[in-house]
Structures are given as C-alpha cells and as structure tokens.
N, C-alpha and C. Protein backbone atom coordinates (compact mmCIF):
# COMPACT_ATOMS: atom_id res chain seq x y z
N UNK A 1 -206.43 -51.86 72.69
CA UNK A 1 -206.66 -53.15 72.08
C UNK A 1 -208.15 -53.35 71.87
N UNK A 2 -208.46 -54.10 70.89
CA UNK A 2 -210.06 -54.24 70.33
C UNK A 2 -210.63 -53.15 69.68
N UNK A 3 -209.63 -51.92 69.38
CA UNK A 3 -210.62 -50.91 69.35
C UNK A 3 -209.31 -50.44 67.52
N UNK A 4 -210.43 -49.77 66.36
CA UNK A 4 -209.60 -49.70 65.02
C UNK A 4 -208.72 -49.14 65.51
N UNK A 5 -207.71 -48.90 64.83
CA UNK A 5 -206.34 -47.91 65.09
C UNK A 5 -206.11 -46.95 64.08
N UNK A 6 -205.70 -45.32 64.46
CA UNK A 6 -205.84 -44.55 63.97
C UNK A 6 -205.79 -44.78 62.37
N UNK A 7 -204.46 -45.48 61.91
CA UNK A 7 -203.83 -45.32 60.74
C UNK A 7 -204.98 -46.64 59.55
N UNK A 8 -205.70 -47.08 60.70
CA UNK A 8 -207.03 -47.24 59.10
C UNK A 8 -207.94 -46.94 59.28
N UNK A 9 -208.20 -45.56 60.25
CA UNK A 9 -209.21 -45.07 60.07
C UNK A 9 -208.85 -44.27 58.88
N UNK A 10 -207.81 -43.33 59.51
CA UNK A 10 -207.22 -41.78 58.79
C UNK A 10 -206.26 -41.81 57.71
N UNK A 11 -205.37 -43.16 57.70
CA UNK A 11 -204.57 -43.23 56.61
C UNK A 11 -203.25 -42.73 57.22
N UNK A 12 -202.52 -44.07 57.18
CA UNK A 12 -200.59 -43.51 57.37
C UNK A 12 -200.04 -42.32 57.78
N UNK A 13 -200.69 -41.39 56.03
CA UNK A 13 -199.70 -40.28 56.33
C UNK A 13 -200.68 -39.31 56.57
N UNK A 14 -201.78 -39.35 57.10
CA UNK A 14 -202.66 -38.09 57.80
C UNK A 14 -202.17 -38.51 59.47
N UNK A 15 -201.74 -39.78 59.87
CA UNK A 15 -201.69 -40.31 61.31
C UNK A 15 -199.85 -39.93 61.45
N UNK A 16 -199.11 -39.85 60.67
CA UNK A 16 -197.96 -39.44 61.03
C UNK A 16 -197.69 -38.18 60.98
N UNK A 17 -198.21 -36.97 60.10
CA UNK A 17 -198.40 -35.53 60.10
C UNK A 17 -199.11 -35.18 61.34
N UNK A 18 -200.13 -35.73 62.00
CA UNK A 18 -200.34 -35.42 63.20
C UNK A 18 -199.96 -35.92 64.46
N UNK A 19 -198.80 -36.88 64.09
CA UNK A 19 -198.07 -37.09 65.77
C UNK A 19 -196.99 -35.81 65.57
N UNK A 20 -196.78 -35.77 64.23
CA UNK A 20 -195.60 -34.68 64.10
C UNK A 20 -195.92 -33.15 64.53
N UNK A 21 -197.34 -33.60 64.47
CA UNK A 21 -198.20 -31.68 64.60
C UNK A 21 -197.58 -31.71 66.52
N UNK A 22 -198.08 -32.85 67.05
CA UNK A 22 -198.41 -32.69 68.57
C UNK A 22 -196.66 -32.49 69.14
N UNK A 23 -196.16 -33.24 68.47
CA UNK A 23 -194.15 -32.85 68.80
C UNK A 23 -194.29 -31.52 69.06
N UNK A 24 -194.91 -30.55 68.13
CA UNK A 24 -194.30 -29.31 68.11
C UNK A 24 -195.52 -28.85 68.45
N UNK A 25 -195.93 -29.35 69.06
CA UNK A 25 -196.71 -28.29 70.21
C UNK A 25 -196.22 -28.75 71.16
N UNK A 26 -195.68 -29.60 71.36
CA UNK A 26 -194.98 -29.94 72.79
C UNK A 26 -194.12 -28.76 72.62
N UNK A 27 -192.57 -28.83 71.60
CA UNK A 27 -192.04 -27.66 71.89
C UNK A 27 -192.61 -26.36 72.19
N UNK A 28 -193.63 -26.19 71.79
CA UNK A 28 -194.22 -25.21 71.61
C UNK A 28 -194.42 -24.67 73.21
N UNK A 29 -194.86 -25.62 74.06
CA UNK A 29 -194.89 -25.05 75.54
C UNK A 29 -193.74 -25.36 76.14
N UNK A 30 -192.41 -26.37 75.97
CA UNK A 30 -191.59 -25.76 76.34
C UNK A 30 -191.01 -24.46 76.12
N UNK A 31 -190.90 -23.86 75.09
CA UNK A 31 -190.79 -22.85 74.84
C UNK A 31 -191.08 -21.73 75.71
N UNK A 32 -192.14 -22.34 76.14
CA UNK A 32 -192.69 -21.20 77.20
C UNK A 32 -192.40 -21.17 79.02
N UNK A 33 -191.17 -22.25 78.20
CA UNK A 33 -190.78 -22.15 80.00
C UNK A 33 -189.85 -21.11 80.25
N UNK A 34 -189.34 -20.90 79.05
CA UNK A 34 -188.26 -19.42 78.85
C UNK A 34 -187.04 -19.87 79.95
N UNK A 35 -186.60 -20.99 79.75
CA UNK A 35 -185.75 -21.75 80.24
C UNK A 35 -184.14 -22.12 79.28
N UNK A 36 -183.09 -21.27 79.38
CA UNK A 36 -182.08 -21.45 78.20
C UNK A 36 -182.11 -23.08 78.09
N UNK A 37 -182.12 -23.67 78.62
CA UNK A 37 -181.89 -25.47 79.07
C UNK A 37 -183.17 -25.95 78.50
N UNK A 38 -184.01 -25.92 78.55
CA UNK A 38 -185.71 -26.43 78.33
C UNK A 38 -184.81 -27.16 76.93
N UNK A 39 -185.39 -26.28 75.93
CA UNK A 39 -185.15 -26.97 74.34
C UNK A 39 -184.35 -27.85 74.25
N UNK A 40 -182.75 -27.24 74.99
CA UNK A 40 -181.99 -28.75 74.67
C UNK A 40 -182.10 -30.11 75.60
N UNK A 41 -183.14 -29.47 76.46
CA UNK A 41 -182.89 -31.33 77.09
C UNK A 41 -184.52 -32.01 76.53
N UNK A 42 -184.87 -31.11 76.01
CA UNK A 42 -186.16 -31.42 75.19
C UNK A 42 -186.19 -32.12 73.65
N UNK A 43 -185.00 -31.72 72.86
CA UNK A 43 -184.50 -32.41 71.86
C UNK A 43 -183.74 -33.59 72.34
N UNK A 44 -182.89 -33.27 73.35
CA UNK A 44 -181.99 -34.62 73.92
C UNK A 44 -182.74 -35.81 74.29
N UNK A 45 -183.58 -35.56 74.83
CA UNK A 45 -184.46 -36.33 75.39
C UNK A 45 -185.30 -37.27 74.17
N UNK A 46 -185.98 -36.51 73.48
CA UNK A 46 -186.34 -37.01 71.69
C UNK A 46 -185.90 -37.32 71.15
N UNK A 47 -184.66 -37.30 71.21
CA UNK A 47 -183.91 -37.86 69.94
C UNK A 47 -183.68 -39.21 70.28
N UNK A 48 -183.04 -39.07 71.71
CA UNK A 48 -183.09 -40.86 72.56
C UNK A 48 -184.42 -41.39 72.44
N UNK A 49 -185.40 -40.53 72.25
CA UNK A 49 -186.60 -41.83 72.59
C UNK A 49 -186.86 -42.40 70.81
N UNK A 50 -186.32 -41.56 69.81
CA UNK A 50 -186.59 -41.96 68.44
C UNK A 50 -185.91 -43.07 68.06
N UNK A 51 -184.14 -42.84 68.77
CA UNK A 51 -182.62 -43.39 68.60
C UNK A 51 -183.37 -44.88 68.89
N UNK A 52 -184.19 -45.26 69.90
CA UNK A 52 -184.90 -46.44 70.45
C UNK A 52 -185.75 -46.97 69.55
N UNK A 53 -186.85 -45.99 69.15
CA UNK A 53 -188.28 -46.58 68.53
C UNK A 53 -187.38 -47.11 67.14
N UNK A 54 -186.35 -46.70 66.35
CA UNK A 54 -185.78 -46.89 65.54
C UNK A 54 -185.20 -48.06 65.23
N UNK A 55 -184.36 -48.42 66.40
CA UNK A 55 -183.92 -49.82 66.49
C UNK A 55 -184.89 -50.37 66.94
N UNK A 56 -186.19 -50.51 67.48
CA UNK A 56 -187.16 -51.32 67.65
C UNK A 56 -187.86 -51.71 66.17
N UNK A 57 -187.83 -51.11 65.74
CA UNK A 57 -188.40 -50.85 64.48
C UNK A 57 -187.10 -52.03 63.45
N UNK A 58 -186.51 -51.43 63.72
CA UNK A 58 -184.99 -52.54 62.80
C UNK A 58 -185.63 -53.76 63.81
N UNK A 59 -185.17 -53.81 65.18
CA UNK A 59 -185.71 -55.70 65.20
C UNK A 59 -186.38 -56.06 64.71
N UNK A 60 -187.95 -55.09 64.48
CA UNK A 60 -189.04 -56.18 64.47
C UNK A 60 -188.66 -56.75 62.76
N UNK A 61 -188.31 -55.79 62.00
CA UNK A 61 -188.39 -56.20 60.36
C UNK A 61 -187.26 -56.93 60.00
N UNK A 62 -186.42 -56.91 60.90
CA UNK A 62 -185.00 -58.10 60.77
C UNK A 62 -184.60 -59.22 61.21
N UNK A 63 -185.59 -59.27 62.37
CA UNK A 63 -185.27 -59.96 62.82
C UNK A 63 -184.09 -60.61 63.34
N UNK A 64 -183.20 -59.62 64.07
CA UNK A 64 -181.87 -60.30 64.60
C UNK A 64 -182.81 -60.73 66.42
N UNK A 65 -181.94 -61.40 66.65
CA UNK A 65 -182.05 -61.61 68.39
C UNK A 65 -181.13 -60.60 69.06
N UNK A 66 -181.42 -59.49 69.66
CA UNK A 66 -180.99 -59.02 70.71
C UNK A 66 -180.66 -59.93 71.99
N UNK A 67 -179.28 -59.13 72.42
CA UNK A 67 -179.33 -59.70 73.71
C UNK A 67 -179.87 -58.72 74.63
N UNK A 68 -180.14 -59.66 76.00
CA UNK A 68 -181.03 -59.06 76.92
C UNK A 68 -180.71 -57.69 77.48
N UNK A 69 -179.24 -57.70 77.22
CA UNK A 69 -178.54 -56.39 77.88
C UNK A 69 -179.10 -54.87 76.56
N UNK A 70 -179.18 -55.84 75.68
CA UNK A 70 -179.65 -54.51 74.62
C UNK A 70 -181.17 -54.48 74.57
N UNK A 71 -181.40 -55.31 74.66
CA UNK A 71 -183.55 -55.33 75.26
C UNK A 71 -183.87 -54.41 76.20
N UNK A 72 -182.70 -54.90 77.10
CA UNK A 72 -182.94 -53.83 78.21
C UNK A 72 -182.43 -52.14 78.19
N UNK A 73 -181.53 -52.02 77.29
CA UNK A 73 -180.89 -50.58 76.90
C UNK A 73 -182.40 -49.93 76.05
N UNK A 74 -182.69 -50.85 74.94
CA UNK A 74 -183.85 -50.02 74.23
C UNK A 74 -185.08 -49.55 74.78
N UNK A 75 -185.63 -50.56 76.23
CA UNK A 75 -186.35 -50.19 77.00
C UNK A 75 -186.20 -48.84 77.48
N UNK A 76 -184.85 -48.68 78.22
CA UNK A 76 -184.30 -47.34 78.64
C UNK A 76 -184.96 -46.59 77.51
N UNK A 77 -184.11 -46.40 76.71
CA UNK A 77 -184.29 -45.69 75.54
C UNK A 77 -185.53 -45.05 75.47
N UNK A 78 -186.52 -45.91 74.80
CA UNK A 78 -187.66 -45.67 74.64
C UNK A 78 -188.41 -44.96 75.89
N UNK A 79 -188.96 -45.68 76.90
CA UNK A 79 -190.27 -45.26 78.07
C UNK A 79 -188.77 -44.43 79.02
N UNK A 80 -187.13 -44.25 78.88
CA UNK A 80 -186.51 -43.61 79.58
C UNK A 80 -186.55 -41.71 78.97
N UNK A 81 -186.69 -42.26 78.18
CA UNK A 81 -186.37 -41.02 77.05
C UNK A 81 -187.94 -39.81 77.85
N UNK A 82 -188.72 -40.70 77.89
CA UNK A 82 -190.21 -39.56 78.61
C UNK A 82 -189.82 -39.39 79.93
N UNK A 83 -189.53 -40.42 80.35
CA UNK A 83 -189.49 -40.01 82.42
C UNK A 83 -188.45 -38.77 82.42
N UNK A 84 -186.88 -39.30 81.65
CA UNK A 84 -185.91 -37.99 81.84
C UNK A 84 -186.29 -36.64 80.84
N UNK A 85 -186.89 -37.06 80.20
CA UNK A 85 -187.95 -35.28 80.05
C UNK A 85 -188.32 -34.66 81.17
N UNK A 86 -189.62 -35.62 81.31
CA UNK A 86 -190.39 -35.35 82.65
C UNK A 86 -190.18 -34.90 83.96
N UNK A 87 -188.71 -35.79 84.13
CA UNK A 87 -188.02 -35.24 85.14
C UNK A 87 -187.10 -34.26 85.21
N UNK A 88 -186.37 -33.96 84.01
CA UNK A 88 -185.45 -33.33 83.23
C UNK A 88 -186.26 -31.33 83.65
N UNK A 89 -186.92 -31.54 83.21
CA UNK A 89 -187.89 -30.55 82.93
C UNK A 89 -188.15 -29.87 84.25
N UNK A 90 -188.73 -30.72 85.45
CA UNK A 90 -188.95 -30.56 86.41
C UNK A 90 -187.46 -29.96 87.44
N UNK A 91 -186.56 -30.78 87.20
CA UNK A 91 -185.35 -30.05 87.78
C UNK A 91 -185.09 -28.61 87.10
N UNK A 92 -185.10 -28.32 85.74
CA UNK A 92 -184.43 -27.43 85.80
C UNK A 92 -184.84 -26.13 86.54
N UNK A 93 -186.36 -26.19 87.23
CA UNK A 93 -186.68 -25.13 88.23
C UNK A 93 -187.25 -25.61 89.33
N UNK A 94 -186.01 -26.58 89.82
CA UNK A 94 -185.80 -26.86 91.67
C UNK A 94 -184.21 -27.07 91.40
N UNK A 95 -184.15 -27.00 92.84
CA UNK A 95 -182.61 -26.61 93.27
C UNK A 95 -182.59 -27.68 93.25
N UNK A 96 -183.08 -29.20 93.20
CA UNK A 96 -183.05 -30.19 93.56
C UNK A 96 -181.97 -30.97 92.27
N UNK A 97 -180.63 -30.92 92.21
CA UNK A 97 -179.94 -31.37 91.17
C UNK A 97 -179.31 -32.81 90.86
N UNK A 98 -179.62 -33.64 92.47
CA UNK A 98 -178.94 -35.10 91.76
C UNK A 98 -179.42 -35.82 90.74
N UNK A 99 -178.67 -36.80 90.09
CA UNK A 99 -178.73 -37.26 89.06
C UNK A 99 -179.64 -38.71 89.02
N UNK A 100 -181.17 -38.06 88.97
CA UNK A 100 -181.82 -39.27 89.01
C UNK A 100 -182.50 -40.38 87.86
N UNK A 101 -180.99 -40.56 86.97
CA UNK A 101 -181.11 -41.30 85.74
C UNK A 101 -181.40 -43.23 86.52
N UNK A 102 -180.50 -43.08 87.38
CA UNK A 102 -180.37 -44.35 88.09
C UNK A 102 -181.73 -44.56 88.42
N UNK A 103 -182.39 -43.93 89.11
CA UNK A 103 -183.65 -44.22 90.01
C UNK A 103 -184.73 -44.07 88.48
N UNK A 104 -184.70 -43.25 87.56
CA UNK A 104 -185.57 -43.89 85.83
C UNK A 104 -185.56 -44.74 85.90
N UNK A 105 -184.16 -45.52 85.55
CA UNK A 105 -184.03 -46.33 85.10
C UNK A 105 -184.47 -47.83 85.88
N UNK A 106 -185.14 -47.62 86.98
CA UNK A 106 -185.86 -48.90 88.04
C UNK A 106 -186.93 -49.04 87.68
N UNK A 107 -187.62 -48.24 86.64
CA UNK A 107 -189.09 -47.77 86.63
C UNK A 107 -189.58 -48.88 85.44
C-alpha cells in the first residue's frame, strides 16, 4: 500500500505474462522433486486457488452478496489452495500422512 502497482508501471499485459512466467517456474521446480504425485497435487492445488480468485473476481464486478458460509469457502479456496500445496508437497516425502486439511483450514 502507498507504493505504484506493477500494472501502471509495466502495463496489464506485460504484469500478467509475468505472473504466468513465475507459475511455471514454480512447476518447473516441482518437477524436480521427481515425485509421480508432485505435479498433480501441484495443479490441484492451482486450480482451487484460481476456482477462488475467479469467483472473487465475479463478486467484486457483480456484485451479489455472498453468504458468510461462501465468504468463508472462498477464503479456503484462495490463501487454502497455498498452505495445501505447501503442505501437500511437504507430505509427500514424510511418512507423516494425516489429513491436515482441517488444521489449514484454522489458519
């Protein structure tokens, strides 16, 4: 906050070609976990956090009222979609396998 923002320094579509560059360098080091599982919980994971920014994106220009129970799902969505990467990622090389979507989702 207070400070210009990329897209008038650089222009729209030079600022969206390069969030798109950094996606795929993200894959790019999953990739290198040489993990059969990596990629797909790496797309799974992205696609929920887009499935979110998407309908955030529909509220703001439509303006419907969400209810709180769906305020609170898109939250998931969105900032859930990085932790179960994050964490996602991290399990698949520890033995450590419970399912800690519940305990994300407190965060």
């Amino acid at each position: 906050r207070g400070f210009p923002v990329a897209h008038s320094i650089y222009g729209i579509p030079s600022v969206i070609n390069s969030a798109n560059y950094v996606y795929f360098l993200g894959l790019e080091k999953v990739l290198t976990l040489d993990h059969p599982d990596a990629v797909k919980l790496f797309t799974r994971q992205l696609l929920e956090l887009h499935q979110g920014q998407g309908l955030d994106i529909y509220w703001r220009d439509n303006y419907p009222c969400p209810t709180e129970k769906k305020d609170k799902a898109l939250g998931l969505q969105k900032t859930g979609g990085l932790f179960g990467l994050a964490v996602g990622l991290m399990q698949l090389f520890s033995d450590y396998k419970e399912n800690l979507k519940p305990l994300l989702n407190t965060l």
